[in-house]
Protein backbone atom coordinates (compact mmCIF):
# COMPACT_ATOMS: atom_id res chain seq x y z
CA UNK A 1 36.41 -23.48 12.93
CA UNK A 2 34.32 -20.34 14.38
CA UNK A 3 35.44 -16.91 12.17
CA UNK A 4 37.90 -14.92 14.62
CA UNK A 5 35.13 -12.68 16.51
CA UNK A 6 32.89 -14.90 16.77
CA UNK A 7 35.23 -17.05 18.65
CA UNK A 8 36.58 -13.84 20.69
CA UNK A 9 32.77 -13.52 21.88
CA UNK A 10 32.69 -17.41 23.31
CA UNK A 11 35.34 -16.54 25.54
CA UNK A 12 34.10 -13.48 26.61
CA UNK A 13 30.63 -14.45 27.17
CA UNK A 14 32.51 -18.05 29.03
CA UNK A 15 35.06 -15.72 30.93
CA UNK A 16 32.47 -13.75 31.98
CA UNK A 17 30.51 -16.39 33.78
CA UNK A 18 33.35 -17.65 35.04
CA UNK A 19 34.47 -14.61 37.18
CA UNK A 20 31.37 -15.77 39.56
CA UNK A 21 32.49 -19.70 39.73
CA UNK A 22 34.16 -20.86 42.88
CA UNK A 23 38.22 -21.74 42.39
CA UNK A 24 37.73 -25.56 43.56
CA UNK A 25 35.02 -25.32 40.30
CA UNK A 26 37.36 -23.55 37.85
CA UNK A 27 40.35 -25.85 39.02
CA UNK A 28 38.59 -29.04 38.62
CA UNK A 29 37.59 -28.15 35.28
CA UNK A 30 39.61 -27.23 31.66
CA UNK A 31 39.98 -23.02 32.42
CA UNK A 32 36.07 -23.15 34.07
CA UNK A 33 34.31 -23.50 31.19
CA UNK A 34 33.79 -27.49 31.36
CA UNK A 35 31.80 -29.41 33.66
CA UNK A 36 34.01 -30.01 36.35
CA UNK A 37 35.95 -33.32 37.38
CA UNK A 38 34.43 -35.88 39.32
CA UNK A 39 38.04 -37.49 39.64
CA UNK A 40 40.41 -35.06 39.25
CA UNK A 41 40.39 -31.49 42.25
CA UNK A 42 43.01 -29.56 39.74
CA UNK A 43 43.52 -30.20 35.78
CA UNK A 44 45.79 -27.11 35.27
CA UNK A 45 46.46 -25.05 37.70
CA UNK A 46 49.79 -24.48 39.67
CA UNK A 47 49.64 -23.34 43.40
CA UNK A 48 50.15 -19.78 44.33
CA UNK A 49 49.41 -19.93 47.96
CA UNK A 50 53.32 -19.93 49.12
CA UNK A 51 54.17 -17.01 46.21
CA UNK A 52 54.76 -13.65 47.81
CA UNK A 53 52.36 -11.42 47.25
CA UNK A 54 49.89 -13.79 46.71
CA UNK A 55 46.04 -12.38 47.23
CA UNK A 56 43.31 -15.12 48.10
CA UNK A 57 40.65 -13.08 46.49
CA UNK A 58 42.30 -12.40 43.14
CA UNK A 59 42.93 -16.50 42.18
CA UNK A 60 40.06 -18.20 40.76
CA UNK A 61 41.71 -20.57 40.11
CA UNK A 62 42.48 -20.38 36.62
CA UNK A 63 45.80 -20.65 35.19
CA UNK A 64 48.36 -23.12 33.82
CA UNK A 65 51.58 -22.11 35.42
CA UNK A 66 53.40 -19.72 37.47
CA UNK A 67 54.45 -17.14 34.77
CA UNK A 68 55.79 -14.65 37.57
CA UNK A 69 58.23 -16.87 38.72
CA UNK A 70 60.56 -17.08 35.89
CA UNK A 71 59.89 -13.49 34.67
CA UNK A 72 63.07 -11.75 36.83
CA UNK A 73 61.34 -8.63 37.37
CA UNK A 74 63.03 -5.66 39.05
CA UNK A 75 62.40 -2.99 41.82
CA UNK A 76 60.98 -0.62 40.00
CA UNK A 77 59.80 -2.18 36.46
CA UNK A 78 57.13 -1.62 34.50
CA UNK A 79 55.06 -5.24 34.00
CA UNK A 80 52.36 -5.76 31.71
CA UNK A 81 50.17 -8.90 32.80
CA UNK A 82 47.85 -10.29 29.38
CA UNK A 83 44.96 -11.65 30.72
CA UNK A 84 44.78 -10.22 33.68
CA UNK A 85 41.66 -11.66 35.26
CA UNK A 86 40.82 -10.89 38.58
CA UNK A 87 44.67 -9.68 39.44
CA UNK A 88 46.25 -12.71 40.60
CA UNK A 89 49.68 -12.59 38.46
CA UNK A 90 49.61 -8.88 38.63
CA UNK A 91 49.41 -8.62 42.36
CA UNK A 92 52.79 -11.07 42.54
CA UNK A 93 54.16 -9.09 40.29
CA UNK A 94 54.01 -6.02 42.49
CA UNK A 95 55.32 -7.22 45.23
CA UNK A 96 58.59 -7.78 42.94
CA UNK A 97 58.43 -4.57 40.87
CA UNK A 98 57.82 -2.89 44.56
CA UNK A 99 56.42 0.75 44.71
CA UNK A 100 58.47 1.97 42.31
CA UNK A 101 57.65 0.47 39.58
CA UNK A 102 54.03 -0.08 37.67
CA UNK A 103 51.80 -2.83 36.69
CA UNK A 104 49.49 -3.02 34.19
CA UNK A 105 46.60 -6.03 33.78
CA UNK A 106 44.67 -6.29 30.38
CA UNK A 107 41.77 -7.97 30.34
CA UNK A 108 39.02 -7.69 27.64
CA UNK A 109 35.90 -9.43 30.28
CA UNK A 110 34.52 -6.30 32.22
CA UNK A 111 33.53 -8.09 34.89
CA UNK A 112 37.37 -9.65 35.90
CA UNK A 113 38.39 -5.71 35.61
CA UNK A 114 35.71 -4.90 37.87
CA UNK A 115 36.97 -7.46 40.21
CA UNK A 116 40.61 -6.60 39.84
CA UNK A 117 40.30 -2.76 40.06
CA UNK A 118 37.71 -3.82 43.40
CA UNK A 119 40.83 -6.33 44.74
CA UNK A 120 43.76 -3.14 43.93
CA UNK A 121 41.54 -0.48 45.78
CA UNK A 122 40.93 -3.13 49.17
CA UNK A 123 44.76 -3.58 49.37
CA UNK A 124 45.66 0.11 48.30
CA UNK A 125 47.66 -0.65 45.17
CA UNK A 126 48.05 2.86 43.91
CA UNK A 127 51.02 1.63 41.44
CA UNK A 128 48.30 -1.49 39.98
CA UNK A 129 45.78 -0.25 37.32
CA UNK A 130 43.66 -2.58 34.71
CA UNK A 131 42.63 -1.81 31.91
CA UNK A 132 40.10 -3.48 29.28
CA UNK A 133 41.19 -4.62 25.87
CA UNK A 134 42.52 -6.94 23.64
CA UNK A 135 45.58 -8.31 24.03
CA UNK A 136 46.30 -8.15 20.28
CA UNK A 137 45.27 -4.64 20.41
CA UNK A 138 47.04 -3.50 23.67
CA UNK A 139 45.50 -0.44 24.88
CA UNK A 140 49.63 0.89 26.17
CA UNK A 141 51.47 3.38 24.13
CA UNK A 142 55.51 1.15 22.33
CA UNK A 143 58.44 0.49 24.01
CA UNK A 144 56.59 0.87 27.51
CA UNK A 145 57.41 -2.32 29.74
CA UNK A 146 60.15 -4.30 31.19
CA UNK A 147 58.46 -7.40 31.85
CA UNK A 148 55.24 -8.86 30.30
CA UNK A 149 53.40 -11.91 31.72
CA UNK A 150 50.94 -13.80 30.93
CA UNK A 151 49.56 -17.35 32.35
CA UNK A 152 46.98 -19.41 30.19
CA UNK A 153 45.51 -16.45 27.37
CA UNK A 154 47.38 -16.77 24.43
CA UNK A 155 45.37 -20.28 23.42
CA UNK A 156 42.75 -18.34 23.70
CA UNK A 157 42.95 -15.84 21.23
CA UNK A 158 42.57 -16.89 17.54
CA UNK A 159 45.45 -14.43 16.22
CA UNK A 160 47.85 -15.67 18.01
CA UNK A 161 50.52 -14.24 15.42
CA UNK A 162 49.15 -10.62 16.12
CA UNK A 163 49.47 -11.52 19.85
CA UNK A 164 53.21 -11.78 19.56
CA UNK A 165 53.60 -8.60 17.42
CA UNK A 166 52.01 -6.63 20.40
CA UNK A 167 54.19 -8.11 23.02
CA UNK A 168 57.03 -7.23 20.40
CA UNK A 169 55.76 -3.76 20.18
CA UNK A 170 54.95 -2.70 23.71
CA UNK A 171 58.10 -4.13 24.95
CA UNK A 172 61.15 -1.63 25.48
CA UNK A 173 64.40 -2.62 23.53
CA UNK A 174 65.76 -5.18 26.35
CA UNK A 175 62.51 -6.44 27.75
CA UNK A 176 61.54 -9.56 27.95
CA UNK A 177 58.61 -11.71 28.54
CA UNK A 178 57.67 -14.97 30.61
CA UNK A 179 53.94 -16.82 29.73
CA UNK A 180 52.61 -19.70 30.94
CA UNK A 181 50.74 -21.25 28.08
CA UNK A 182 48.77 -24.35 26.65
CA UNK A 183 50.16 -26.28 23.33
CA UNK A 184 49.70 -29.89 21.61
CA UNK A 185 51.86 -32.16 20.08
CA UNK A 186 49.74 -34.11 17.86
CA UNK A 187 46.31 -33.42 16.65
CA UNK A 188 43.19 -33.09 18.81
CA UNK A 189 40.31 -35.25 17.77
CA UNK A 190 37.73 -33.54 15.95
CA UNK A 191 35.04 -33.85 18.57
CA UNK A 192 37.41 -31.31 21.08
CA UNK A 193 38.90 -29.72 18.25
CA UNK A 194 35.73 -28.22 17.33
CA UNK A 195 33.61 -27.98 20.74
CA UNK A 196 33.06 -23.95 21.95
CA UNK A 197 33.38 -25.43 25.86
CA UNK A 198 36.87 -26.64 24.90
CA UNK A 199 37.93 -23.76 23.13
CA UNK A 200 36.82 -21.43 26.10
CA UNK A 201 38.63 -24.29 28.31
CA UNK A 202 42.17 -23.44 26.74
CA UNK A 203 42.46 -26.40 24.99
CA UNK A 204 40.96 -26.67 21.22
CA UNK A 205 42.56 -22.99 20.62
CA UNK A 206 45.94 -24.74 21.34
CA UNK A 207 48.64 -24.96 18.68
CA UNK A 208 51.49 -26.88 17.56
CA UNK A 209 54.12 -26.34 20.78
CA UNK A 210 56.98 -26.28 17.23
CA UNK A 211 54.50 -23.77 15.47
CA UNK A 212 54.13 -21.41 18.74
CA UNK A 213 58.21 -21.25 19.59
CA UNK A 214 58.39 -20.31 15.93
CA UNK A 215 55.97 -17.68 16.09
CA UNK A 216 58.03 -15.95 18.50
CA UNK A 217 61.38 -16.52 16.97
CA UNK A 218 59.88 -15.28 13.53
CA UNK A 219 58.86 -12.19 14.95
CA UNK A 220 62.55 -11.54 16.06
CA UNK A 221 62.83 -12.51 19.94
CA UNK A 222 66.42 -13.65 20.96
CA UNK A 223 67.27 -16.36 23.81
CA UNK A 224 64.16 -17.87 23.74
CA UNK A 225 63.69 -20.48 26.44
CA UNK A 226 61.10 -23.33 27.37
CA UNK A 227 61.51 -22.42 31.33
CA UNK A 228 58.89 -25.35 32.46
CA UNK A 229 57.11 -28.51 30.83
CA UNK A 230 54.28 -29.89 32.96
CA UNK A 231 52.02 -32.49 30.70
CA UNK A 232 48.09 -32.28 31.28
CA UNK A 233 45.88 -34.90 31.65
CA UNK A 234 41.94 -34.12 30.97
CA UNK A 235 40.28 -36.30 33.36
CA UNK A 236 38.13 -39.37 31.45
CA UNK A 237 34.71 -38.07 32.81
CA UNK A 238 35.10 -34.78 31.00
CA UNK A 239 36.75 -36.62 27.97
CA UNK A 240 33.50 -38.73 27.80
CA UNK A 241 31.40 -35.46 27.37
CA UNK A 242 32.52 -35.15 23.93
CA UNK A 243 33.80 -38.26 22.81
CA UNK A 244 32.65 -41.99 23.20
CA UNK A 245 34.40 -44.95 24.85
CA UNK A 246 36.32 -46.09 22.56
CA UNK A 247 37.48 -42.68 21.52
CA UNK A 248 38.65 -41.45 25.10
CA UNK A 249 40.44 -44.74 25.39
CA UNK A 250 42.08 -43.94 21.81
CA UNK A 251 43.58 -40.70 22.60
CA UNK A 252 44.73 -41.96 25.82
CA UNK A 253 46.84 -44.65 24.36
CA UNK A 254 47.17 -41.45 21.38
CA UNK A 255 50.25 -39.97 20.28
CA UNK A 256 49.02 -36.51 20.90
CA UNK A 257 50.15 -34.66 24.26
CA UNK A 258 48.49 -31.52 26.31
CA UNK A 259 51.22 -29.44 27.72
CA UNK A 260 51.80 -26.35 29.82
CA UNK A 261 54.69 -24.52 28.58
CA UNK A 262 56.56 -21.46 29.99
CA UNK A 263 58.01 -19.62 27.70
CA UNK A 264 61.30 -17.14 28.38
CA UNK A 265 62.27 -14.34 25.39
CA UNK A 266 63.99 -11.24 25.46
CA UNK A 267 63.26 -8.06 22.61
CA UNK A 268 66.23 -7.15 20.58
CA UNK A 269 67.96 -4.11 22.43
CA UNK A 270 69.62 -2.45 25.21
CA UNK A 271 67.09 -1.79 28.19
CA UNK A 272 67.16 1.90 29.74
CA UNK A 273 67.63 2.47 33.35
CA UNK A 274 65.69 4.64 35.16
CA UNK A 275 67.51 7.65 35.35
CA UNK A 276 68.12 8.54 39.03
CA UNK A 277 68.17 12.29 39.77
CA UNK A 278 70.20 13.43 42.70
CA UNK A 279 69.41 16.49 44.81
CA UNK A 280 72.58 18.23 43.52
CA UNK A 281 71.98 17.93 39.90
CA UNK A 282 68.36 20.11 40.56
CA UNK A 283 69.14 23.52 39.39
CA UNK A 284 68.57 26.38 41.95
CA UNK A 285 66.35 28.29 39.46
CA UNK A 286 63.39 25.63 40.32
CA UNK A 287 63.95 25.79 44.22
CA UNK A 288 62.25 28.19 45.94
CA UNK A 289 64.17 30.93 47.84
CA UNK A 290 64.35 34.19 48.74
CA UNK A 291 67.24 34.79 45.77
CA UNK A 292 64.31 34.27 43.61
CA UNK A 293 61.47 35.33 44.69
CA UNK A 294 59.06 32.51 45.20
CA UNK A 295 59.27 32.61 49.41
């Protein structure tokens, strides 16, 4: 396997083309980076169109679950979305977090900021901002969010341990997280274990779906959940790309299983609430009147 940059620079370099691919081309494919499916119009992806607060122009159809569905955020919260891509999960997100709260999108592929910040300015999202970074370097100060998201990234990244500490660490006491994920039970055959187009297509940076739940208890998260389980199925004529007949037949009849887990776990902690100030409690020596001078 690739060292950990080098790796980190596939799927930037992948990501980055795929920003300009159509979402029936992304769909039909693992993440956008394969060929697409002659057979098969969506591998991964689950359907946003009914969500509220759904933008057409921010889904490219990329994705392996609905993240924001599960991740009971508040009027008012602050959400951090990892991976943020064009803006799809964060623009969901604001319609539940409302004006009064914040979101936040990380992405580390300039190009999906530029077309998120692009998407937030057309719909006047003054509360949405993006920023670029790693997500196991999270450009956001500790104990800042509520909620973090995230729906198909993690598999990406090859520290996917250091990932985990981050959410840990930028999550206030309380918070709690909901990602949408790719994991295996089983092992991949070597020819898609090892293949840069598959890594970039979420699927040979997968782990163990045992190994992944443990990273997150180790690290101290508390009622962890599996919130969905939806199996996927790579279509044969991308399977015969990188492995013969007999092979894709093999690991279809195979013990080993491609799944989309979401994943539910709250940080250690009592959560804060905003602190609501009423006009009583503002002391007269900051209002202006004549008394004081100011008018």
């Amino acid at each position: 396997m690739k060292k950990e940059q080098e790796l980190k620079n596939i799927v930037k370099d992948r990501y980055a083309r795929i920003a300009e691919q159509g979402k029936a081309e992304n769909a039909s494919s693992c993440c956008g980076a394969t060929a697409p499916s002659n057979k098969v119009y969506n591998i991964m992806m689950d359907d946003y169109s009914e969500t509220n607060g759904y933008v057409e122009d921010a889904d490219l159809g990329l994705g392996c679950g609905l993240p924001t569905q599960f991740a009971n955020i508040k009027k008012g919260d602050t959400v951090i979305d990892l991976g943020s891509g064009a803006g799809n999960d964060c623009f969901v997100a604001r319609h539940e977090t409302g004006v009064e709260g914040k979101v936040i999108g990380i992405d580390f592929t300039p190009i999906m900021i530029g077309k998120a910040r692009i998407n937030a300015e057309k719909l006047g999202y003054n509360n949405v901002e993006f920023r670029e970074g790693d997500i196991d370097d999270m450009p956001v100060s500790d104990d800042i969010a509520d909620v973090i998201v995230s729906n198909c990234v993690l598999n990406l990244v090859p520290n996917k341990q250091k990932v985990v500490e981050e959410i840990y660490r930028v999550l206030k006491p309380g918070g709690h997280f909901s990602v949408s994920d790719i994991v295996l039970v089983g092992s991949l055959p070597a020819a898609l274990r090892e293949d840069a187009e598959m890594y970039a297509g979420c699927v040979a940076g997968a782990i163990q779906k045992s190994d992944y739940l443990q990273l997150i208890e180790d690290k101290g998260f508390q009622n962890i959940k599996v919130q969905k389980v939806k199996p996927i199925v790579i279509p044969d004529d991308i399977l015969g790309k990188y492995l013969s007949q007999d092979e894709v037949i093999n690991f279809n009849k195979g013990a080993t299983g491609i799944f989309s887990i979401t994943v539910y776990a709250e940080k250690k902690g009592t959560i804060q609430e905003n602190p609501k100030v009423k006009l009583s409690e503002i002391s007269t020596a900051n209002t202006c009147s004549p008394a004081n001078g100011c008018c």
